[in-house]
PDB file of N, CA and C in Angstrom:
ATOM      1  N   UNK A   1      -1.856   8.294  -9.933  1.00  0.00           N
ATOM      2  CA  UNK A   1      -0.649   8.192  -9.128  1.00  0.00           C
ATOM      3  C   UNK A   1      -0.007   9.574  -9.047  1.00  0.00           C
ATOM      4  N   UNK A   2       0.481   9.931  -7.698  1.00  0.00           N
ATOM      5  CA  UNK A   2       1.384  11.227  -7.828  1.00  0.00           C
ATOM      6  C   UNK A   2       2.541  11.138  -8.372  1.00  0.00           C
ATOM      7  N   UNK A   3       3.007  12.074  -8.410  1.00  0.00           N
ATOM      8  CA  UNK A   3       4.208  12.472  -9.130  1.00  0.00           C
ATOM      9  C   UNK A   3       5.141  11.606  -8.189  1.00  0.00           C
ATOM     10  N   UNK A   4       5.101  11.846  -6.860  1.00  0.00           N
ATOM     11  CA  UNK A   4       5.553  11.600  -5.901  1.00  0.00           C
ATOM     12  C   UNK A   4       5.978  10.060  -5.844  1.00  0.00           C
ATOM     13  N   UNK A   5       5.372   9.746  -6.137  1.00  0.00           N
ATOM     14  CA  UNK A   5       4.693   8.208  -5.758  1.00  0.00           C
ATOM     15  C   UNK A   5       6.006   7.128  -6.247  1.00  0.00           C
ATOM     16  N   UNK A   6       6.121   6.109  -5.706  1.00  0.00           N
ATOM     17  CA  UNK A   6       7.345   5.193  -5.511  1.00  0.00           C
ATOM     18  C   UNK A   6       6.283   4.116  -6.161  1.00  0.00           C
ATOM     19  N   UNK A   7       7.035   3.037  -7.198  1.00  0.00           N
ATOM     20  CA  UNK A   7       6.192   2.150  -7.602  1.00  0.00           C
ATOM     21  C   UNK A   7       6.602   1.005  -6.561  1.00  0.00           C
ATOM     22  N   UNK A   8       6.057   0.045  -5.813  1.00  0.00           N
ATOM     23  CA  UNK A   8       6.754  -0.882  -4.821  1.00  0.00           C
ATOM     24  C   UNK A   8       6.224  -2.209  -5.549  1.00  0.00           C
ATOM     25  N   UNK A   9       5.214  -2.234  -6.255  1.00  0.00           N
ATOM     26  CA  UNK A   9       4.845  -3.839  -6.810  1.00  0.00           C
ATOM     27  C   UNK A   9       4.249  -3.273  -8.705  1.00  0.00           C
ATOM     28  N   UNK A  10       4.780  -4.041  -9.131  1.00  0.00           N
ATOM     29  CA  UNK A  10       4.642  -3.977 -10.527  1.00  0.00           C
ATOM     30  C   UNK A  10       4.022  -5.525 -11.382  1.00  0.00           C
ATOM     31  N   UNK A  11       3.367  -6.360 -11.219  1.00  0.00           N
ATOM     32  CA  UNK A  11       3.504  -7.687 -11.689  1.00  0.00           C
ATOM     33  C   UNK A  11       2.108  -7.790 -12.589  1.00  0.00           C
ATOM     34  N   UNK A  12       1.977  -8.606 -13.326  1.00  0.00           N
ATOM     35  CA  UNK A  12       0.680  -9.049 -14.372  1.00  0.00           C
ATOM     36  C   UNK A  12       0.118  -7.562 -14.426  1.00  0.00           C
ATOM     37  N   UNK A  13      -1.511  -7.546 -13.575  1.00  0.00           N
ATOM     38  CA  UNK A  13      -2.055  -6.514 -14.135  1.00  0.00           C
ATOM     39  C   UNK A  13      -2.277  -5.297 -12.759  1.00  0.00           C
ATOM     40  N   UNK A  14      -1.254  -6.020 -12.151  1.00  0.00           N
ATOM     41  CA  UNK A  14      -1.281  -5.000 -10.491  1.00  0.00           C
ATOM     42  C   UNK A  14      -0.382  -4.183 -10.466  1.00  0.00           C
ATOM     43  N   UNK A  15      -0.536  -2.833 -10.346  1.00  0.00           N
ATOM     44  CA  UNK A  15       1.033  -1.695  -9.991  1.00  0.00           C
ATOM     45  C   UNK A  15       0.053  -1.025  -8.622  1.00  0.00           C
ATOM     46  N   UNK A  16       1.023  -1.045  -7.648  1.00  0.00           N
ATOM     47  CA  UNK A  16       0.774  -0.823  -6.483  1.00  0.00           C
ATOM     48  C   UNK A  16       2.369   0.531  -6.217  1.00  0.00           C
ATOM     49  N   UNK A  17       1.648   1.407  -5.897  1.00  0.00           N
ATOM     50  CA  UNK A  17       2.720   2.885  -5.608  1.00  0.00           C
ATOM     51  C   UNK A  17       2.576   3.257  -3.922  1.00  0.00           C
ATOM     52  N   UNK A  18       3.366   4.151  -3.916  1.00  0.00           N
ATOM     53  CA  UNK A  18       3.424   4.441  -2.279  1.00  0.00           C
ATOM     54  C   UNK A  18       3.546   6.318  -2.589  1.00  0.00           C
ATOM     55  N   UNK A  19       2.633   6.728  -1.686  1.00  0.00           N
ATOM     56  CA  UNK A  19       3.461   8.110  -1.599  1.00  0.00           C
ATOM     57  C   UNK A  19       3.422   8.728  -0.433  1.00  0.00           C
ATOM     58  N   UNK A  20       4.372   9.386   0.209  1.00  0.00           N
ATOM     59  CA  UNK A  20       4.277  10.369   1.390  1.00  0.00           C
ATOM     60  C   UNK A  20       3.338  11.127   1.246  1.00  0.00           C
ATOM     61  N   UNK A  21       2.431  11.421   2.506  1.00  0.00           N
ATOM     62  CA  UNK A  21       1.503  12.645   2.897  1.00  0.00           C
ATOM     63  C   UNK A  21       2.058  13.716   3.328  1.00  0.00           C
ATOM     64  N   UNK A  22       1.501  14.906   3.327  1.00  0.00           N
ATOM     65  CA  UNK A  22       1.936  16.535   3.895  1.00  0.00           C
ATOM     66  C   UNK A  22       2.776  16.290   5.338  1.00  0.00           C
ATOM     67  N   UNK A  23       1.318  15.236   5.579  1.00  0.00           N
ATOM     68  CA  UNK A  23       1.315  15.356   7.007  1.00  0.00           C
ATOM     69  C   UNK A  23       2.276  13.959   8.026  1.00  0.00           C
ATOM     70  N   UNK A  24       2.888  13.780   7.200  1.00  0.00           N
ATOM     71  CA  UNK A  24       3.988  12.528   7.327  1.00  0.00           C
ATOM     72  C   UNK A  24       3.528  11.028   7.265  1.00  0.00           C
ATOM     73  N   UNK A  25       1.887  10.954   7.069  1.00  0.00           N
ATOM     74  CA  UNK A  25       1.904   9.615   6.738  1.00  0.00           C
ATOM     75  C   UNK A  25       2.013   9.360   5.283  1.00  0.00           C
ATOM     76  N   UNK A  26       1.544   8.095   4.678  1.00  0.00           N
ATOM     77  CA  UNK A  26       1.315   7.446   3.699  1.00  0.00           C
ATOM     78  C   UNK A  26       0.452   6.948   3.227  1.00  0.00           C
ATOM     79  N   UNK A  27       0.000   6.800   2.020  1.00  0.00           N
ATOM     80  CA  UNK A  27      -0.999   6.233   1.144  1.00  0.00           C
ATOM     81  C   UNK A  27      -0.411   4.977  -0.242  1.00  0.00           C
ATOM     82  N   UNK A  28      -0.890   4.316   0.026  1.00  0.00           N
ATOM     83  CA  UNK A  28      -0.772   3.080  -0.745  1.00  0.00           C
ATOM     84  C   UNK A  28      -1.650   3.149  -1.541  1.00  0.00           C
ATOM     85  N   UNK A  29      -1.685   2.970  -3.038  1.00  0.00           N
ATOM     86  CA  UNK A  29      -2.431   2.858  -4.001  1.00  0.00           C
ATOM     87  C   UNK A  29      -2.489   1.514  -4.999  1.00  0.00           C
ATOM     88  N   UNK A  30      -3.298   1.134  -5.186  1.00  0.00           N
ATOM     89  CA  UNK A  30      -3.223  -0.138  -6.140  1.00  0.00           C
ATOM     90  C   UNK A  30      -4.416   0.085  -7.063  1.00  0.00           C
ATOM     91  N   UNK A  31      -3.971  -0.725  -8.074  1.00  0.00           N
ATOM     92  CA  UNK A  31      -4.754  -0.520  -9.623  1.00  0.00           C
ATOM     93  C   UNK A  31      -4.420  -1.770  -9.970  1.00  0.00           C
ATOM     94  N   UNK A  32      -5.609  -2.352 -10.105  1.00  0.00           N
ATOM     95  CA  UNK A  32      -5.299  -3.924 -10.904  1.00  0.00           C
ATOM     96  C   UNK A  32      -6.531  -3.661 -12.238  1.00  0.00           C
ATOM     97  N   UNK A  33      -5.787  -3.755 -12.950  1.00  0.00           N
ATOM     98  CA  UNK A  33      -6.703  -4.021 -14.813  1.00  0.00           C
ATOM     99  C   UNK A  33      -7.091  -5.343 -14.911  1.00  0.00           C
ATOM    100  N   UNK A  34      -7.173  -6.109 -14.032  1.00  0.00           N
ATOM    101  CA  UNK A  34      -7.702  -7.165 -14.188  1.00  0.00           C
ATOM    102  C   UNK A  34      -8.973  -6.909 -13.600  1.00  0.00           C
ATOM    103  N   UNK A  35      -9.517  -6.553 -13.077  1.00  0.00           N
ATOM    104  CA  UNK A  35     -10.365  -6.213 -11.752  1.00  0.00           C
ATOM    105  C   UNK A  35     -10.673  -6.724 -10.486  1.00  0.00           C
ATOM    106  N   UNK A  36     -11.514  -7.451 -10.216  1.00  0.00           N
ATOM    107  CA  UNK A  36     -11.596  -8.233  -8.847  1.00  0.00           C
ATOM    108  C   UNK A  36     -13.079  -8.320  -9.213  1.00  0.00           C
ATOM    109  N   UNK A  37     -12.842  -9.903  -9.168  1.00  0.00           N
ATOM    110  CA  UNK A  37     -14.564 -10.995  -9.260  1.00  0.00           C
ATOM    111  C   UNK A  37     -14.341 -10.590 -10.370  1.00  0.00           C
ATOM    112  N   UNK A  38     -15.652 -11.552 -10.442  1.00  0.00           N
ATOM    113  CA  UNK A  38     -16.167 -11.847 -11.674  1.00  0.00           C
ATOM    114  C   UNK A  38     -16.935 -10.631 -12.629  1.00  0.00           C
ATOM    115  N   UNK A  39     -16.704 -10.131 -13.867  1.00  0.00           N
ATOM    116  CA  UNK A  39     -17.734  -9.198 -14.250  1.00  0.00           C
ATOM    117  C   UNK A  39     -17.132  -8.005 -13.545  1.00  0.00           C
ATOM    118  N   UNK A  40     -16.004  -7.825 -13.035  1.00  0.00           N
ATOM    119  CA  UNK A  40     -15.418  -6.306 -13.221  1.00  0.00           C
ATOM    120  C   UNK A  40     -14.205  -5.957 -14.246  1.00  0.00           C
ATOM    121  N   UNK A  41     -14.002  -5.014 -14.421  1.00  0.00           N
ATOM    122  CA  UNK A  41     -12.690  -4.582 -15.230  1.00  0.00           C
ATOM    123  C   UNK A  41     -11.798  -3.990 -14.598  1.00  0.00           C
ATOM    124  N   UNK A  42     -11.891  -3.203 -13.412  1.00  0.00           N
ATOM    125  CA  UNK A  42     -11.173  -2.234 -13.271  1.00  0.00           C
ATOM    126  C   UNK A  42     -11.076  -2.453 -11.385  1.00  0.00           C
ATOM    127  N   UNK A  43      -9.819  -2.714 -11.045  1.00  0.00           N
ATOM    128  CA  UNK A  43     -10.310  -2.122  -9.503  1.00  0.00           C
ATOM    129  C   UNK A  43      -9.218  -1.347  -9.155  1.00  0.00           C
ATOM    130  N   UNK A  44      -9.267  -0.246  -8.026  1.00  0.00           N
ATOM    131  CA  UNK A  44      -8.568   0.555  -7.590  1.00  0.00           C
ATOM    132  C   UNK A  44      -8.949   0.829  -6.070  1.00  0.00           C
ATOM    133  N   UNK A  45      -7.499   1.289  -5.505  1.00  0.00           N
ATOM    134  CA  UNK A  45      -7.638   1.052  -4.058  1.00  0.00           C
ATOM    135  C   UNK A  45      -6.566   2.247  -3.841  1.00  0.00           C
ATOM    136  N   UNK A  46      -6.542   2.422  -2.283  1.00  0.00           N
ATOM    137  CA  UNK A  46      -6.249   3.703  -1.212  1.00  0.00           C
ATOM    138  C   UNK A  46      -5.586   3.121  -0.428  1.00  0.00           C
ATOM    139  N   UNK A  47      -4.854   3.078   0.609  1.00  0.00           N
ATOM    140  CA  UNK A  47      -4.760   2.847   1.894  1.00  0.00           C
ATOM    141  C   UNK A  47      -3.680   3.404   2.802  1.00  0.00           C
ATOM    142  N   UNK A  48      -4.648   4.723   3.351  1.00  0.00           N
ATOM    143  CA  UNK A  48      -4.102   5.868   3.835  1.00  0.00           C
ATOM    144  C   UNK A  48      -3.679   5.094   5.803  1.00  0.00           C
ATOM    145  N   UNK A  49      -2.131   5.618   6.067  1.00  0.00           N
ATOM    146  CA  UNK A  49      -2.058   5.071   7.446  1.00  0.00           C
ATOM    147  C   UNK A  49      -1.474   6.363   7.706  1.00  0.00           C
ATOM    148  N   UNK A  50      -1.712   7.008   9.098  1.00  0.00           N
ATOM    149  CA  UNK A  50      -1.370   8.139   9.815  1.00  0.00           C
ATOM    150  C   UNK A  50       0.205   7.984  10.052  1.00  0.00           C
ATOM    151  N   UNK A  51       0.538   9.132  10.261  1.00  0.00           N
ATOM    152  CA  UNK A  51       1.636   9.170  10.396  1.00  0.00           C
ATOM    153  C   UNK A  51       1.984   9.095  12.087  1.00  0.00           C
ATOM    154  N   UNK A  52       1.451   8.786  12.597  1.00  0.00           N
ATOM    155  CA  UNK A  52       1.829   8.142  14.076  1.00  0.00           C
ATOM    156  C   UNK A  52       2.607   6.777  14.276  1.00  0.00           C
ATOM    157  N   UNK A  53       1.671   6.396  12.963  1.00  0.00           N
ATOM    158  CA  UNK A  53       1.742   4.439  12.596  1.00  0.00           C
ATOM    159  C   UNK A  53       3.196   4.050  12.166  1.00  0.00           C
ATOM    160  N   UNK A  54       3.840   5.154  11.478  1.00  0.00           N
ATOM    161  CA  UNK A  54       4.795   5.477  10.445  1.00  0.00           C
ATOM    162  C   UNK A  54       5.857   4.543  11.603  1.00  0.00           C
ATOM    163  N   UNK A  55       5.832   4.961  12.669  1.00  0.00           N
ATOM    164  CA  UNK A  55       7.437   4.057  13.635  1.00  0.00           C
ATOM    165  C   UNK A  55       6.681   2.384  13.849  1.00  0.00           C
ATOM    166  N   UNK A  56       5.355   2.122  13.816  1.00  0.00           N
ATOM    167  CA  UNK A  56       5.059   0.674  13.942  1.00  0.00           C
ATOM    168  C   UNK A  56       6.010  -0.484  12.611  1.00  0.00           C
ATOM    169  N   UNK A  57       5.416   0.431  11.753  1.00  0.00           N
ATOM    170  CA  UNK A  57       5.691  -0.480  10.042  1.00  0.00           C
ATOM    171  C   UNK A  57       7.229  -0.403  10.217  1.00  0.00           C
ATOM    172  N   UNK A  58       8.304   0.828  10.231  1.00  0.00           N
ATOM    173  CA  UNK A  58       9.610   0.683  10.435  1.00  0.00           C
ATOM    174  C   UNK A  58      10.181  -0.094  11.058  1.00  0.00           C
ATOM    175  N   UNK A  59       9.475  -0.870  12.397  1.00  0.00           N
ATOM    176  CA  UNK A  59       9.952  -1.310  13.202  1.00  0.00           C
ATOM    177  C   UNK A  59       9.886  -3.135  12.641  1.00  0.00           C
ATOM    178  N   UNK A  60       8.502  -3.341  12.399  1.00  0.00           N
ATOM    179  CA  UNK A  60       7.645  -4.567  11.653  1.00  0.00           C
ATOM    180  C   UNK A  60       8.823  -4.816  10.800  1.00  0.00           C
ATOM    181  N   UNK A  61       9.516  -3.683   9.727  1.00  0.00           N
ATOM    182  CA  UNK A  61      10.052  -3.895   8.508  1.00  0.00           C
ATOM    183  C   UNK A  61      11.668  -4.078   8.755  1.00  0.00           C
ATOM    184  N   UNK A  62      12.108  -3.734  10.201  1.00  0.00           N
ATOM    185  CA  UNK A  62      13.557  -3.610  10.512  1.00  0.00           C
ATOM    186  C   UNK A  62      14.389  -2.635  10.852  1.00  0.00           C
ATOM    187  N   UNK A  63      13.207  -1.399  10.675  1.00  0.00           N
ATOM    188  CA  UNK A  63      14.257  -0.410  10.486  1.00  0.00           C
ATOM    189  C   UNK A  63      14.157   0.383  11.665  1.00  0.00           C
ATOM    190  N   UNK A  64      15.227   1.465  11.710  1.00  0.00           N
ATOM    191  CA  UNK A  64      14.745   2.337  12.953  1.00  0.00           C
ATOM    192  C   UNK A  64      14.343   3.610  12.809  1.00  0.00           C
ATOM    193  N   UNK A  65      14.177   4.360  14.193  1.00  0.00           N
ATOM    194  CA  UNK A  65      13.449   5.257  13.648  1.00  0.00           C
ATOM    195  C   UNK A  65      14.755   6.316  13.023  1.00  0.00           C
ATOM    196  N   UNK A  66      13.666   7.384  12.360  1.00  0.00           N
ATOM    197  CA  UNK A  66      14.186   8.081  11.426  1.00  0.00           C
ATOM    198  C   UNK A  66      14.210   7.341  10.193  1.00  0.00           C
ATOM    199  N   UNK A  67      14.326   6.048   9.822  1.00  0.00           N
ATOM    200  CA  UNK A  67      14.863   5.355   8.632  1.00  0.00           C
ATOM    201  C   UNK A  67      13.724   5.974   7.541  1.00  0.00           C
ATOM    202  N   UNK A  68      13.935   5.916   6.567  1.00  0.00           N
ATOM    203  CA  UNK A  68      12.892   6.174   5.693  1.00  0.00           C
ATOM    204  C   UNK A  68      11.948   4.631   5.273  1.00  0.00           C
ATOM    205  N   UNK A  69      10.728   4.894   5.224  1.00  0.00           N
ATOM    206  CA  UNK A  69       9.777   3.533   4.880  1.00  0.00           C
ATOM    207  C   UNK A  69       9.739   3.246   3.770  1.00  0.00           C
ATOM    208  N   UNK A  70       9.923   4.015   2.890  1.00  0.00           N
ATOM    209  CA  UNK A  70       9.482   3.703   1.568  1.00  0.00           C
ATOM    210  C   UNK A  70      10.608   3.026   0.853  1.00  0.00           C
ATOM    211  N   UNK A  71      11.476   2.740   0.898  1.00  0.00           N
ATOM    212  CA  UNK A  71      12.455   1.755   0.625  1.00  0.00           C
ATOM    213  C   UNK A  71      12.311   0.324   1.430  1.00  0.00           C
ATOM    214  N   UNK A  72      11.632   0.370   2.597  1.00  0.00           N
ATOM    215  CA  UNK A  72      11.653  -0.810   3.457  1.00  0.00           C
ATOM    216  C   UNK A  72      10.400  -1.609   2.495  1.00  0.00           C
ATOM    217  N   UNK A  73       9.400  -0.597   2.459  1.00  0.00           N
ATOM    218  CA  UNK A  73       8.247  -0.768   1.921  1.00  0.00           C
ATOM    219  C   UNK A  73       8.276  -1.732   0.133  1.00  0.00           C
ATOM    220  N   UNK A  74       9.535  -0.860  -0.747  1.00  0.00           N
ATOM    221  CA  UNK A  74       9.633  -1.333  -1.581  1.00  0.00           C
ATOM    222  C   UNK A  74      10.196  -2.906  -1.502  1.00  0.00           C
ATOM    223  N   UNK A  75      11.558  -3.045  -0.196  1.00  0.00           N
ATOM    224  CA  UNK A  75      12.210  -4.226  -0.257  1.00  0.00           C
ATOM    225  C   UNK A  75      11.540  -5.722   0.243  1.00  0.00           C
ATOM    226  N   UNK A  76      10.447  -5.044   0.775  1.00  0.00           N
ATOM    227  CA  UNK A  76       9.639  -6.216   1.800  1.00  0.00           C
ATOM    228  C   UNK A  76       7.974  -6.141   0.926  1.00  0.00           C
ATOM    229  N   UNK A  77       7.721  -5.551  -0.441  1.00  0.00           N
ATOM    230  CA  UNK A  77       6.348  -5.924  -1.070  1.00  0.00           C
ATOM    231  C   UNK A  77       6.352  -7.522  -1.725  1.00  0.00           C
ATOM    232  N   UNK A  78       6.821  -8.179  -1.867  1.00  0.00           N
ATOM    233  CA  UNK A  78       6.471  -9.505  -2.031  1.00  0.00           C
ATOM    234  C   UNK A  78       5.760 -10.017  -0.717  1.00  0.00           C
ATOM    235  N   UNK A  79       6.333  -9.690   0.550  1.00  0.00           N
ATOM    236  CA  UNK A  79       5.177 -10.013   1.504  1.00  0.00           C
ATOM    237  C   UNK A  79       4.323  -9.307   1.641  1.00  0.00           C
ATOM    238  N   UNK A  80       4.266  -8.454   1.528  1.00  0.00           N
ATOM    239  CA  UNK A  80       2.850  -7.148   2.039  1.00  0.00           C
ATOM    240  C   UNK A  80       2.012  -7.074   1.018  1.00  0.00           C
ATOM    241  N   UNK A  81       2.499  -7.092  -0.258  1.00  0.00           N
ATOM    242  CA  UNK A  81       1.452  -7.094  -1.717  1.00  0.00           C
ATOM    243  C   UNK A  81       0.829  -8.502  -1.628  1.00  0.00           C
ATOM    244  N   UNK A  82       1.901  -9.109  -2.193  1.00  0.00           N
ATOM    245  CA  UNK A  82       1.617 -10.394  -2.458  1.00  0.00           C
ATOM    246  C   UNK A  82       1.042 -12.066  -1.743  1.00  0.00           C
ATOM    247  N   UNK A  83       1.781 -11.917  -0.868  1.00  0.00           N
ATOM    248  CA  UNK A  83       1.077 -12.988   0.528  1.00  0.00           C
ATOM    249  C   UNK A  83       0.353 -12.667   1.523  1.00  0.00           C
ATOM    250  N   UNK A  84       0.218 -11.363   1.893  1.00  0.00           N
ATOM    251  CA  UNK A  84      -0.636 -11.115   3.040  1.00  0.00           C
ATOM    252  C   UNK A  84      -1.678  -9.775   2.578  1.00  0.00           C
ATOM    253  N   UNK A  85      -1.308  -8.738   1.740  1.00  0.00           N
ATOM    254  CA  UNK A  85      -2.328  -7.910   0.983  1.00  0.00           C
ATOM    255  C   UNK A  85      -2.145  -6.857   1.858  1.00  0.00           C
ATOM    256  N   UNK A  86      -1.946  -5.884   1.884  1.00  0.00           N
ATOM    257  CA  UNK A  86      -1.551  -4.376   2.243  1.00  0.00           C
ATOM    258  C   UNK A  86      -2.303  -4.057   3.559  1.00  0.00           C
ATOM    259  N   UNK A  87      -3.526  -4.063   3.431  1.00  0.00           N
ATOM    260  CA  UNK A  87      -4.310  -3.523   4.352  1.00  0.00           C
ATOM    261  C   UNK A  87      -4.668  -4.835   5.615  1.00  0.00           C
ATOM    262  N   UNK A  88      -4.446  -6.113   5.609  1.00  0.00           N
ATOM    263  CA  UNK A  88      -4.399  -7.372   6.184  1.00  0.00           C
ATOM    264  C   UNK A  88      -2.911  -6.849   7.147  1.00  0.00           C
ATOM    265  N   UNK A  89      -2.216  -6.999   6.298  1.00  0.00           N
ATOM    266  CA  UNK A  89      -0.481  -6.864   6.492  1.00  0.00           C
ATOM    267  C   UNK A  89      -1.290  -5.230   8.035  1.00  0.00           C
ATOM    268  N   UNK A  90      -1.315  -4.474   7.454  1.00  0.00           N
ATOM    269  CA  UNK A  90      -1.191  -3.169   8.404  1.00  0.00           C
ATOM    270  C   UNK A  90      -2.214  -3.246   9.446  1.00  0.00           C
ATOM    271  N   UNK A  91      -3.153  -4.304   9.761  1.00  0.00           N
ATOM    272  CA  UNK A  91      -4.190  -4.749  10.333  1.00  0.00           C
ATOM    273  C   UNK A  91      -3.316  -5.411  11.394  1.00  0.00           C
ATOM    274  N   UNK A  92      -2.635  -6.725  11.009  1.00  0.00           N
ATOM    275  CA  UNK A  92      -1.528  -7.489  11.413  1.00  0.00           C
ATOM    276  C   UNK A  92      -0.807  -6.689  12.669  1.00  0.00           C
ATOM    277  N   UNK A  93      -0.293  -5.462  12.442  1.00  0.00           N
ATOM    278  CA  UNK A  93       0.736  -4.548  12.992  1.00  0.00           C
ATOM    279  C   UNK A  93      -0.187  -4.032  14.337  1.00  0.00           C
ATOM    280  N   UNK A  94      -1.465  -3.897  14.090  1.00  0.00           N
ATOM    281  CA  UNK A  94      -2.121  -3.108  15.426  1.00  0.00           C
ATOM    282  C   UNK A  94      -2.687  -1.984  14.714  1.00  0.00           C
ATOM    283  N   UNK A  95      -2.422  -1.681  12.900  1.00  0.00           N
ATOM    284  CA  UNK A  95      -3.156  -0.174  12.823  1.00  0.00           C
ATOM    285  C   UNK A  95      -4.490  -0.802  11.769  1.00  0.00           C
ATOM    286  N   UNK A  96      -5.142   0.538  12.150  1.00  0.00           N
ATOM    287  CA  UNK A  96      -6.240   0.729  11.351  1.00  0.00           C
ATOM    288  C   UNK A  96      -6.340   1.254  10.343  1.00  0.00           C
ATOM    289  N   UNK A  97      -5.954   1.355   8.824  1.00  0.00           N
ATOM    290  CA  UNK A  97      -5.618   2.254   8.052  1.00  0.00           C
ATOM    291  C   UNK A  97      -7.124   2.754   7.603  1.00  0.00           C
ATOM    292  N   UNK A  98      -7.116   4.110   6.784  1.00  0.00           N
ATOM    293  CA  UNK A  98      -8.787   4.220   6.155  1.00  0.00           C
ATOM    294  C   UNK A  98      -8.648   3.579   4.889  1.00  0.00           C
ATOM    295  N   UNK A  99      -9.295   2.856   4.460  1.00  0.00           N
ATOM    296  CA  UNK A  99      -9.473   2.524   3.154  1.00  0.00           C
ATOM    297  C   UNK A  99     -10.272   2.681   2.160  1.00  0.00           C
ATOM    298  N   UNK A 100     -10.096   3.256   0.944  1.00  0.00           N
ATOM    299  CA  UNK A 100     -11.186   3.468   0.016  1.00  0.00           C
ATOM    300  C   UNK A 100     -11.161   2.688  -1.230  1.00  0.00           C
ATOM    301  N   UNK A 101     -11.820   2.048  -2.385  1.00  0.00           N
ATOM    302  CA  UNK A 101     -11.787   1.058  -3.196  1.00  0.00           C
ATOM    303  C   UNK A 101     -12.895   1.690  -4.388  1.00  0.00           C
ATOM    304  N   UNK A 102     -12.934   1.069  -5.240  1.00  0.00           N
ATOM    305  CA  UNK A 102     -13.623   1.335  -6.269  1.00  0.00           C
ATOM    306  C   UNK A 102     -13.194   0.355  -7.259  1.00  0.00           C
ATOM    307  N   UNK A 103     -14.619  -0.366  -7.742  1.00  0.00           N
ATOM    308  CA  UNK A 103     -14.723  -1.311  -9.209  1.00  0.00           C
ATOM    309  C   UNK A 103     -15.319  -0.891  -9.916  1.00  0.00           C
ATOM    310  N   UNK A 104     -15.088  -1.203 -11.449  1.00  0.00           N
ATOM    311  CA  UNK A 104     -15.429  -0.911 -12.382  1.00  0.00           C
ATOM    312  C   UNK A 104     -16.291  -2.520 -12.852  1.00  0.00           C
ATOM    313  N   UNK A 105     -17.730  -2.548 -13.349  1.00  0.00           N
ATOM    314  CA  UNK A 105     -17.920  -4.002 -13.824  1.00  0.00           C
ATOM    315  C   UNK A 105     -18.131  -3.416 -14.930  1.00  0.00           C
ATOM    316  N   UNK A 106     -17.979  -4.556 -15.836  1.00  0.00           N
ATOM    317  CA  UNK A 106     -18.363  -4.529 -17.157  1.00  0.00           C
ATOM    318  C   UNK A 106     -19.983  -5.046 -17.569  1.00  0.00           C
TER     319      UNK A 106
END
């Protein structure tokens, strides 16, 4: 996690952070110690959205432009973490985010 980085979901074995890019988008990170399936330990995830996208999600989330996301982001993760899953949720909106993942099995 960066330094940077905003924690937006914290629960059991999931912490999910947010941080601003250089280049004005965002990256979503998640780490679950539980892992995912059966016979892993470890999973970790990315999910980089351009900063073009940045006025879609503000808008999705309520806010306007200029508003900052990462507070919208923090106030509205019970839906985006939790019921619909980050990259579903930003799918939802019209964007394509890149996504990268990695498991650990035991």
């Amino acid at each position: 996690m960066a330094e940077t980085a905003t924690v937006i979901w914290q629960r059991d074995n999931l912490t999910v952070t947010v941080d601003r890019n250089e280049d004005g988008g965002l990256t979503i990170f998640g780490h679950d110690l539980a892992g995912w399936g059966p016979g892993s330990s470890d999973y970790e995830y990315a999910v980089t959205v351009d900063a073009g996208d940045i006025p879609v999600i503000l808008a999705a989330l309520g806010g306007r432009p200029g508003d900052d996301v990462v507070p919208l982001l923090v106030a509205n993760a019970e839906t985006i973490v939790a019921t619909v899953g980050e990259t579903a949720w930003l799918k939802s909106l019209g964007i394509e985010p890149q996504v990268w993942n990695h498991v650990d099995f035991t």
